[in-house]
Protein backbone atom coordinates (compact mmCIF):
# COMPACT_ATOMS: atom_id res chain seq x y z
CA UNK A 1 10.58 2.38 -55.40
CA UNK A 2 9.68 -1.24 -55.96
CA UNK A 3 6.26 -2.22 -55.92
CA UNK A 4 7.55 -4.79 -52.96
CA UNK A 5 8.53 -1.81 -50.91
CA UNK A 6 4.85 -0.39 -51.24
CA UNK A 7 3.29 -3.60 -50.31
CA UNK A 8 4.67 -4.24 -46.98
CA UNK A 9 3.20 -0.87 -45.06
CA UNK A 10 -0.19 -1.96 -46.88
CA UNK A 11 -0.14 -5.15 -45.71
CA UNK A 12 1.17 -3.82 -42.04
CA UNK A 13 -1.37 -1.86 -41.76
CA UNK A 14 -4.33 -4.06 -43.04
CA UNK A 15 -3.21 -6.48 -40.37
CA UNK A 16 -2.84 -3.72 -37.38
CA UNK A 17 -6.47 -2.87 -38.79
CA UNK A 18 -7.96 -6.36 -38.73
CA UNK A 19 -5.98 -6.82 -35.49
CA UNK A 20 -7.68 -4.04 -33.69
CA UNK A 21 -11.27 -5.24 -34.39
CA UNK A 22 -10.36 -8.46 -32.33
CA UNK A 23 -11.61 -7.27 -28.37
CA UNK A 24 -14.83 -8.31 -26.36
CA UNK A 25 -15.93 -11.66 -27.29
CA UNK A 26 -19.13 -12.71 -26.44
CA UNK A 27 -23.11 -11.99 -26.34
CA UNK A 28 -23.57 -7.94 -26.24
CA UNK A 29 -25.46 -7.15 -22.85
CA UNK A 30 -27.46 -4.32 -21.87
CA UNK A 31 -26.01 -2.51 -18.12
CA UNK A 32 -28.06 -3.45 -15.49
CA UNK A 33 -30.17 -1.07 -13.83
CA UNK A 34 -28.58 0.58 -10.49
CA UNK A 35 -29.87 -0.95 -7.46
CA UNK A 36 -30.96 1.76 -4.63
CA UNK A 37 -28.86 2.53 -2.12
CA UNK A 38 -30.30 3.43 1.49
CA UNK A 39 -28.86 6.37 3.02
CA UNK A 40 -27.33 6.63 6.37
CA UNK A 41 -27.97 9.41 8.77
CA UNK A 42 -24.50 10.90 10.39
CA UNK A 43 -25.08 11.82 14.03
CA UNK A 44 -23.55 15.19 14.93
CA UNK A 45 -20.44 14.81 17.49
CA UNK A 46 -21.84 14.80 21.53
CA UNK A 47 -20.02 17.98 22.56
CA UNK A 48 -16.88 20.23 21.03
CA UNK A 49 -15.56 19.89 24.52
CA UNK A 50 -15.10 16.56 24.77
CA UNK A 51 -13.85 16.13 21.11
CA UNK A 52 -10.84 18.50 21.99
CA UNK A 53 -10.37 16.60 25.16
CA UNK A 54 -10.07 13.38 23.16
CA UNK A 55 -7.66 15.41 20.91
CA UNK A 56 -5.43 16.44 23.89
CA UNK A 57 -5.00 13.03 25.01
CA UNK A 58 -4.26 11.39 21.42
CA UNK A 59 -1.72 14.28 21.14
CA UNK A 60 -0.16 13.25 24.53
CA UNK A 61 -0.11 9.76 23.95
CA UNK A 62 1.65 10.24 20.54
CA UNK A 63 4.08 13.03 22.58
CA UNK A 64 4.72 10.46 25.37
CA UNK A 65 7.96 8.52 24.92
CA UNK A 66 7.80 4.25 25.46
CA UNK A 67 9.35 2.57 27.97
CA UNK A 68 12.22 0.66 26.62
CA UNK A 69 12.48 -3.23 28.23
CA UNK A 70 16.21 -3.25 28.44
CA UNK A 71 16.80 -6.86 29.78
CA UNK A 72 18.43 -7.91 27.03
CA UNK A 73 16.11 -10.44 25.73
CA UNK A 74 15.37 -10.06 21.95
């Protein structure tokens, strides 16, 4: 092998190495500290019964074909 041949993947891979330490520019900054978050009370649902009842109708209105406005306007 020529010394040529043994140069190149050095110099590759000084490059790819020097390459790599190039990322964030700028001032290093220390993470701010989290800000406190209030939490929310969830209110229980009113009644099972009326939650099904509002399931039954979603389910019908979904089941329920649409009228179709056949007067040929587009």
């Amino acid at each position: 092998m020529t010394s040529r041949s043994l140069l190149f993947p050095a110099v590759a891979m000084s490059v790819l190495l020097f390459l790599s330490a190039c990322g964030n520019k700028g001032p290093l900054v220390m993470p701010q500290k989290p800000v406190p978050v209030e939490e929310q009370s969830v209110e229980p649902a009113a009644d099972a019964d009326s939650q099904k009842q509002a399931d039954r109708k979603a389910q019908e209105a979904i089941e329920e074909p649409t009228p179709v406005n056949d007067d040929g306007n587009d």
